[in-house]
PDB file of N, CA and C in Angstrom:
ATOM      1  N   UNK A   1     -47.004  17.322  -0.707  1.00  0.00           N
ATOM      2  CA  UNK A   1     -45.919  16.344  -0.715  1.00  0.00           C
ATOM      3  C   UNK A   1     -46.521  14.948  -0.822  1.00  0.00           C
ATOM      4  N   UNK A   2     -46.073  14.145  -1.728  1.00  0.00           N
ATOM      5  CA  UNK A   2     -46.204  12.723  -2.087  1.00  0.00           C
ATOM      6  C   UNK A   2     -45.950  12.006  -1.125  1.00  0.00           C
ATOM      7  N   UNK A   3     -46.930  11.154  -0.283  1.00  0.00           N
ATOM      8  CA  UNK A   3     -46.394  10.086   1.083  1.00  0.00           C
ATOM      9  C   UNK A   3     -45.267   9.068  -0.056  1.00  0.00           C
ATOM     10  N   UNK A   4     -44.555   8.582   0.971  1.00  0.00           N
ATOM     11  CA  UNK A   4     -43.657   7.320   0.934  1.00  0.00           C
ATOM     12  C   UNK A   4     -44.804   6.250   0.460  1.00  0.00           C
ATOM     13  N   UNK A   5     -45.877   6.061   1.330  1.00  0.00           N
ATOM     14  CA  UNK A   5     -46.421   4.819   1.237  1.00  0.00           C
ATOM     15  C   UNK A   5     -47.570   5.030  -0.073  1.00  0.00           C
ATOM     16  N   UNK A   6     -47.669   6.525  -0.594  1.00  0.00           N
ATOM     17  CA  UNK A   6     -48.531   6.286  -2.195  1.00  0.00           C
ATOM     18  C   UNK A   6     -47.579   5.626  -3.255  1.00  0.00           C
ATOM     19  N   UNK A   7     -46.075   6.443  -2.976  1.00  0.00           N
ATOM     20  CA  UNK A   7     -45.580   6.328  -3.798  1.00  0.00           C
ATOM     21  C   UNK A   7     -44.831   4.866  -4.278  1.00  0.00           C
ATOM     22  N   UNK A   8     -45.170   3.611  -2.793  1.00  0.00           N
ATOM     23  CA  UNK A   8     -44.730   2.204  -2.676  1.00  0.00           C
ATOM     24  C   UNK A   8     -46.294   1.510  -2.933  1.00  0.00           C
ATOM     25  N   UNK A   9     -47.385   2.162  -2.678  1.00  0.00           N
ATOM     26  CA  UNK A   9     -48.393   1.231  -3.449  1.00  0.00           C
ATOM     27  C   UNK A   9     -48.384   1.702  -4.782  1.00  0.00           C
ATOM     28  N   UNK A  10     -48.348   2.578  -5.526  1.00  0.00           N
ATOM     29  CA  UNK A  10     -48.294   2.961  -6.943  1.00  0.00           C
ATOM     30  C   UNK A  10     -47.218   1.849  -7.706  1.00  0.00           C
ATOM     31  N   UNK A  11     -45.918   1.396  -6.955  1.00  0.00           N
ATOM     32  CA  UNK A  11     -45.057   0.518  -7.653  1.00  0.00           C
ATOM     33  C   UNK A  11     -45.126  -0.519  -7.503  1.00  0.00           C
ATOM     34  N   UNK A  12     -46.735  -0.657  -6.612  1.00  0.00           N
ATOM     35  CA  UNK A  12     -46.478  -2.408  -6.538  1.00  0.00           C
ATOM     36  C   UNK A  12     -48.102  -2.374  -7.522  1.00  0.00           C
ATOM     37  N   UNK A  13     -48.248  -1.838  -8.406  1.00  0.00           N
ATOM     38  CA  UNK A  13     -49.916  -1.451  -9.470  1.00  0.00           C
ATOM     39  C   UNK A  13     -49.053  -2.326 -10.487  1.00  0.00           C
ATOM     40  N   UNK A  14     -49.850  -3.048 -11.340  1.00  0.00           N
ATOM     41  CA  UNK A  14     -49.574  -3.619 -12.183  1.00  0.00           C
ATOM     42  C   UNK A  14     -49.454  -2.879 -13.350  1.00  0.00           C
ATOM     43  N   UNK A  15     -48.960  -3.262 -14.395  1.00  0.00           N
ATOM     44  CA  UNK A  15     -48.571  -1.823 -15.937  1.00  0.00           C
ATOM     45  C   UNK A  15     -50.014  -1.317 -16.270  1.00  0.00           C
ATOM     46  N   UNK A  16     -51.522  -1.985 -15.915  1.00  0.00           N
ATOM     47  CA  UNK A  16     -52.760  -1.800 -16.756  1.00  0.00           C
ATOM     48  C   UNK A  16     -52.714  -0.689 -15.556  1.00  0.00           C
ATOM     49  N   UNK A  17     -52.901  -0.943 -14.765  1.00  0.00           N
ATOM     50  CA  UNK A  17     -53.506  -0.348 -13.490  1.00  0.00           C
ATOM     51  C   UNK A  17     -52.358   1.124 -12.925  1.00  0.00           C
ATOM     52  N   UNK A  18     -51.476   1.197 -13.918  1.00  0.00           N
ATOM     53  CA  UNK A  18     -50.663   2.178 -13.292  1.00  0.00           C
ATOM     54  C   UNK A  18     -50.966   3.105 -14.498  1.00  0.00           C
ATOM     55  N   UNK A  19     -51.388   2.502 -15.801  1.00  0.00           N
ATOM     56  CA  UNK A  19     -51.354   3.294 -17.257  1.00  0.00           C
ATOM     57  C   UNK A  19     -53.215   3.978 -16.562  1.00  0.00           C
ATOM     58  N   UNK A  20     -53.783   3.232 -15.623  1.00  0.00           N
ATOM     59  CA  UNK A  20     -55.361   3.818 -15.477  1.00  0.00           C
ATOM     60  C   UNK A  20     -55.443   4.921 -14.427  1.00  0.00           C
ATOM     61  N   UNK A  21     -54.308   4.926 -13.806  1.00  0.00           N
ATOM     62  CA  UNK A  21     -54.317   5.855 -12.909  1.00  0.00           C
ATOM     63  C   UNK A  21     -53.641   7.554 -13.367  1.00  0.00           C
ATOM     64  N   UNK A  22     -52.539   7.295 -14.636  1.00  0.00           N
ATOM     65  CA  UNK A  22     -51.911   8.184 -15.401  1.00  0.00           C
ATOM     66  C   UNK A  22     -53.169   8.964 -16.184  1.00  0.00           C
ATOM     67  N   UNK A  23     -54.006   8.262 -16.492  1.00  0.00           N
ATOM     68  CA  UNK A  23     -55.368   8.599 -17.192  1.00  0.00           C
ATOM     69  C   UNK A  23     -56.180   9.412 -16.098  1.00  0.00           C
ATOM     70  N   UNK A  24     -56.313   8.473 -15.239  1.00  0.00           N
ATOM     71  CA  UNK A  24     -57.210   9.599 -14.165  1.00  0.00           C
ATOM     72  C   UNK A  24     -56.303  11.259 -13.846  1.00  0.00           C
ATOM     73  N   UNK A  25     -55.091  11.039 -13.084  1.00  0.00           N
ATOM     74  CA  UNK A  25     -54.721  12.129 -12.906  1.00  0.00           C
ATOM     75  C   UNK A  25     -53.948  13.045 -14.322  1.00  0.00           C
ATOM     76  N   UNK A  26     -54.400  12.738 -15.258  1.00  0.00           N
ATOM     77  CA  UNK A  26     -53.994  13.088 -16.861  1.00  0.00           C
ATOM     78  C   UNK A  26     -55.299  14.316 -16.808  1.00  0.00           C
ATOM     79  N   UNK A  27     -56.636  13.882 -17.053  1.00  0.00           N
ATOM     80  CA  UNK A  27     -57.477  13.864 -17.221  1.00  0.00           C
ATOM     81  C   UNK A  27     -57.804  15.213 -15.953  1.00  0.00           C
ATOM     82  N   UNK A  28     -57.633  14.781 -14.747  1.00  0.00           N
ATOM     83  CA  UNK A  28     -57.679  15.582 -14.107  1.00  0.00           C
ATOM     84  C   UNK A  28     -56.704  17.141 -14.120  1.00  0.00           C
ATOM     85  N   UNK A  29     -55.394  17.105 -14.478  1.00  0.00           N
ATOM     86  CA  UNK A  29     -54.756  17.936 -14.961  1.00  0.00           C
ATOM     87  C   UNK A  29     -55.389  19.008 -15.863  1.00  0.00           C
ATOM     88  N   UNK A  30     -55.991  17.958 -16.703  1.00  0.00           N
ATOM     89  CA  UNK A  30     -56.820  18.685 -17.769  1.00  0.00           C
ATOM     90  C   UNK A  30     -57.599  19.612 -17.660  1.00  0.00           C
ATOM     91  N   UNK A  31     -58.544  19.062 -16.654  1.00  0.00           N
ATOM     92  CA  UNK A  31     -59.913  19.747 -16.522  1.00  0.00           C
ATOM     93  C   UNK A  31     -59.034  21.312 -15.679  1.00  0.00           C
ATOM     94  N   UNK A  32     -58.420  20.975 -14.749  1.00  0.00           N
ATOM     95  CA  UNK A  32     -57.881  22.016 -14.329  1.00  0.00           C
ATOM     96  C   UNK A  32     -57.451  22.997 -14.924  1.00  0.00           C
ATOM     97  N   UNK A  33     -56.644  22.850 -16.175  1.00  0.00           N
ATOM     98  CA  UNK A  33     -56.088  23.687 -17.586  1.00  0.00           C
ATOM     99  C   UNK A  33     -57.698  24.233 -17.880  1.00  0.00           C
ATOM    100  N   UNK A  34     -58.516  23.650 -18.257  1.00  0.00           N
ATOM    101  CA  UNK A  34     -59.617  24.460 -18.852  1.00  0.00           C
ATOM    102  C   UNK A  34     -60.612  25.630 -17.785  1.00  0.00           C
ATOM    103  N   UNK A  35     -60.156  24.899 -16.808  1.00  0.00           N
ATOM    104  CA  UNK A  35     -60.709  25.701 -16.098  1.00  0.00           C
ATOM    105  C   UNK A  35     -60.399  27.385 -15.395  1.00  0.00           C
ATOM    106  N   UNK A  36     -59.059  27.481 -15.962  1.00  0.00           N
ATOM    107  CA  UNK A  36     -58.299  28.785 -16.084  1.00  0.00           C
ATOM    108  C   UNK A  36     -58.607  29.520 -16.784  1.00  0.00           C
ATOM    109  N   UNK A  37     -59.333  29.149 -18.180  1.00  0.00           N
ATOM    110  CA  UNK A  37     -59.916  29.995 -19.140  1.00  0.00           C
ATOM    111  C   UNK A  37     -61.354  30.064 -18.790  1.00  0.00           C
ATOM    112  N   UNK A  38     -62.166  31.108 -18.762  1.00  0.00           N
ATOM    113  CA  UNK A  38     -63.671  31.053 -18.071  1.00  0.00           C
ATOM    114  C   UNK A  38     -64.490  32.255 -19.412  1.00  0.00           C
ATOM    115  N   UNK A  39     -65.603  31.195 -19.136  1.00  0.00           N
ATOM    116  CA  UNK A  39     -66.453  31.972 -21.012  1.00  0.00           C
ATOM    117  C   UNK A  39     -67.066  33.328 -20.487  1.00  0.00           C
ATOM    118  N   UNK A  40     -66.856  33.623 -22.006  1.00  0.00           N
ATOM    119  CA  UNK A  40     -67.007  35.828 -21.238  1.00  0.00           C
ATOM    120  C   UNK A  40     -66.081  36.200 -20.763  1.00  0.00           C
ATOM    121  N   UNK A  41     -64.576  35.978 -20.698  1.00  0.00           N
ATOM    122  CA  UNK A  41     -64.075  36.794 -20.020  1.00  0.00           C
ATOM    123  C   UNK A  41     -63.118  37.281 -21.166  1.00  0.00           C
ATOM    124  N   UNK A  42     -62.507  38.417 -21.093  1.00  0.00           N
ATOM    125  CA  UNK A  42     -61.509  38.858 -21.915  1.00  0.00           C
ATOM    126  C   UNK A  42     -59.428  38.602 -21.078  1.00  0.00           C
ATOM    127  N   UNK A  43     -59.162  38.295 -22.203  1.00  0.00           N
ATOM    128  CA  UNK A  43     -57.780  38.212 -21.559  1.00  0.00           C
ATOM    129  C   UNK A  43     -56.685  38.693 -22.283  1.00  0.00           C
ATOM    130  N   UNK A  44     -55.677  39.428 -21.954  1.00  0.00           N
ATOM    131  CA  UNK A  44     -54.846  39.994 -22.488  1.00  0.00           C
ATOM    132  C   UNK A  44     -53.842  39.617 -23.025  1.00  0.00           C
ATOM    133  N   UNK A  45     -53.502  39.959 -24.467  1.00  0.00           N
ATOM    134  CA  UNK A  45     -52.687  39.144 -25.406  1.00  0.00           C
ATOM    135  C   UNK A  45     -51.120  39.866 -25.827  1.00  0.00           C
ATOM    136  N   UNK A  46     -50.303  39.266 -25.558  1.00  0.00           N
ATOM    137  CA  UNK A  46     -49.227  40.053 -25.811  1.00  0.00           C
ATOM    138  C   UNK A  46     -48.560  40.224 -27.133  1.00  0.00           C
ATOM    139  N   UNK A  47     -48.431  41.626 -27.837  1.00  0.00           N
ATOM    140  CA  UNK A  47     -48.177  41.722 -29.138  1.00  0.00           C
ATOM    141  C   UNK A  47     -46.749  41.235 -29.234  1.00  0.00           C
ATOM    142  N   UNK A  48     -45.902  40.852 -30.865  1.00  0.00           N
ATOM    143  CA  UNK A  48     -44.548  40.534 -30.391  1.00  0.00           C
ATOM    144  C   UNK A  48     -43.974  41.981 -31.053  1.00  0.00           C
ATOM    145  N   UNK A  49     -44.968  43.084 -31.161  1.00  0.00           N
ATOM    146  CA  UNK A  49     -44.474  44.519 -31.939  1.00  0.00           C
ATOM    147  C   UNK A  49     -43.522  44.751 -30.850  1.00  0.00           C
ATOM    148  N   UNK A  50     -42.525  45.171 -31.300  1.00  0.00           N
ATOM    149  CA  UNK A  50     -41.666  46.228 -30.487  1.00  0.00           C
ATOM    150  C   UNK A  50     -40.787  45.621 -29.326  1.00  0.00           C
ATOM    151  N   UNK A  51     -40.513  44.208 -29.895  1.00  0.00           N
ATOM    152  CA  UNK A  51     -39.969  43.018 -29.395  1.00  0.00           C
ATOM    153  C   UNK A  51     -38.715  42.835 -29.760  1.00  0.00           C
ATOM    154  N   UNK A  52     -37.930  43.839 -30.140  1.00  0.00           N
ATOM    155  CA  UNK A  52     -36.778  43.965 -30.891  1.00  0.00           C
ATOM    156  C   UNK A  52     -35.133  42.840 -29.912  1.00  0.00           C
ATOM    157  N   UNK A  53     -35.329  43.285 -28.573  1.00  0.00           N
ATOM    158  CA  UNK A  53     -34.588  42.451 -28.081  1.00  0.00           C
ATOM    159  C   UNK A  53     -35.317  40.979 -27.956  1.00  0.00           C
ATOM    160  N   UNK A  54     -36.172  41.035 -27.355  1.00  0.00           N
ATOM    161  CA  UNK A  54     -36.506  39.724 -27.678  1.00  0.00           C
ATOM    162  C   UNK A  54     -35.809  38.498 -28.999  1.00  0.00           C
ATOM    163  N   UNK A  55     -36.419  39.432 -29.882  1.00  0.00           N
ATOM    164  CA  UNK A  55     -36.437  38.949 -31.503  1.00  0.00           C
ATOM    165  C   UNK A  55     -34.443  38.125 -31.185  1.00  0.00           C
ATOM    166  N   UNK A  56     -33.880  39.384 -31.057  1.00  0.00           N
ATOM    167  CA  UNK A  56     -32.486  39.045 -31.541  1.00  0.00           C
ATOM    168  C   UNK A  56     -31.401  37.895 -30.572  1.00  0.00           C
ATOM    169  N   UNK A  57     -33.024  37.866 -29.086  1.00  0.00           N
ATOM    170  CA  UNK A  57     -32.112  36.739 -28.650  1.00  0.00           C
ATOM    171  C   UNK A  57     -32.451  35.238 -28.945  1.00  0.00           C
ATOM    172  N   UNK A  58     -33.591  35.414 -29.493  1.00  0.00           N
ATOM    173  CA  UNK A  58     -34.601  34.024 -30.018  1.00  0.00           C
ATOM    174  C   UNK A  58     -33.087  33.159 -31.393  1.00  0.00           C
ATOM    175  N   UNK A  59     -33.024  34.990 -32.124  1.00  0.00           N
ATOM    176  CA  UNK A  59     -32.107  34.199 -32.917  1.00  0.00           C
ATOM    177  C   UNK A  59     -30.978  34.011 -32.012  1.00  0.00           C
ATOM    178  N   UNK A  60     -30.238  34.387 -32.030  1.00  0.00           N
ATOM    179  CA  UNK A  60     -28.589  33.932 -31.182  1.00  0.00           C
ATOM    180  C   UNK A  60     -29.154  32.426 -30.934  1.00  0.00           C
ATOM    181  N   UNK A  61     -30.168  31.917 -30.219  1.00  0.00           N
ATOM    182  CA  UNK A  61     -30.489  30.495 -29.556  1.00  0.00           C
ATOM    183  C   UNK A  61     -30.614  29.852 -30.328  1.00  0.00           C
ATOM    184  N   UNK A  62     -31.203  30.602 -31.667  1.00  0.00           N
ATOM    185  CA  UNK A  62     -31.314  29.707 -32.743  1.00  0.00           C
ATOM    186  C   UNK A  62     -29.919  29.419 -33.246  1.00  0.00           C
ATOM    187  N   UNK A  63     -29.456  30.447 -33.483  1.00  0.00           N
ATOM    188  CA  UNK A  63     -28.547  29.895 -34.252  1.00  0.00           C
ATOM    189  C   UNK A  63     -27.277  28.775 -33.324  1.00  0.00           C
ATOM    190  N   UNK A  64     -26.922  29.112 -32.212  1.00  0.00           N
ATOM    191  CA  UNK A  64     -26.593  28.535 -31.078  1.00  0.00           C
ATOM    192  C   UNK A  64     -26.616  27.069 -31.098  1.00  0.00           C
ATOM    193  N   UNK A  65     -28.190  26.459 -31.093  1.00  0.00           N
ATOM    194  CA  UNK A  65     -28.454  25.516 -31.702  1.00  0.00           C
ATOM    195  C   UNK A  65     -28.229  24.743 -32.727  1.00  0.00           C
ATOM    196  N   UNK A  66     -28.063  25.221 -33.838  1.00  0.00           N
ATOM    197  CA  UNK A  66     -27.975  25.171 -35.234  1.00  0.00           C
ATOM    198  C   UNK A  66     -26.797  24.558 -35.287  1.00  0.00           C
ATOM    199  N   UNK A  67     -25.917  25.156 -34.307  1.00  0.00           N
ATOM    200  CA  UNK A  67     -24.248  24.950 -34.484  1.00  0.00           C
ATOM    201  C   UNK A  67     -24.018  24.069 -33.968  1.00  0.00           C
ATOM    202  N   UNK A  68     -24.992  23.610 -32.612  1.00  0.00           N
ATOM    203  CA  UNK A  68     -24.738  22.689 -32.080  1.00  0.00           C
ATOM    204  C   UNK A  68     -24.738  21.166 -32.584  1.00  0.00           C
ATOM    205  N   UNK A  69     -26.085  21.776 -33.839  1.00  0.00           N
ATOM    206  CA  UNK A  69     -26.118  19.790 -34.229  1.00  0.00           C
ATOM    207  C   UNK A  69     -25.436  19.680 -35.181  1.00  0.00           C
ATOM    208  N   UNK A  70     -24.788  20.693 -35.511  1.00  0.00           N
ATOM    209  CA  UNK A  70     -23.689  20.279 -36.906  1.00  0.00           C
ATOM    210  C   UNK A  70     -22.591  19.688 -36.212  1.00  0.00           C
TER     211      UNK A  70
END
């Protein structure tokens, strides 16, 4: 949980200093993402064979959509 008082010094950071801190914890996000994938290891990939419901609700959304921006 985010204190009250990070989240009242973060709004008193000036725009440079708030865009350098988005970078740090950007950055840090990052490294974390890569670090889920680890070299040598095998990981399991899901085919979309035999995805038949799947498939037919992807369309409905699509088309769903479609209708929507007309």
């Amino acid at each position: 949980m985010v204190s009250s008082e990070l989240i009242s010094t973060l709004q008193g950071l000036s725009r440079a200093d708030k865009f350098y801190v988005m970078q740090v914890l950007l950055s840090d996000l990052a490294q974390q993402e890569t670090d889920l994938i680890q070299p040598d290891q095998s990981y399991p990939v899901w085919p979309p064979y035999d995805a038949d419901e799947a498939a037919d609700t992807m369309l409905k959304v699509l088309q769903a959509a479609k209708q929507d921006s007309e």
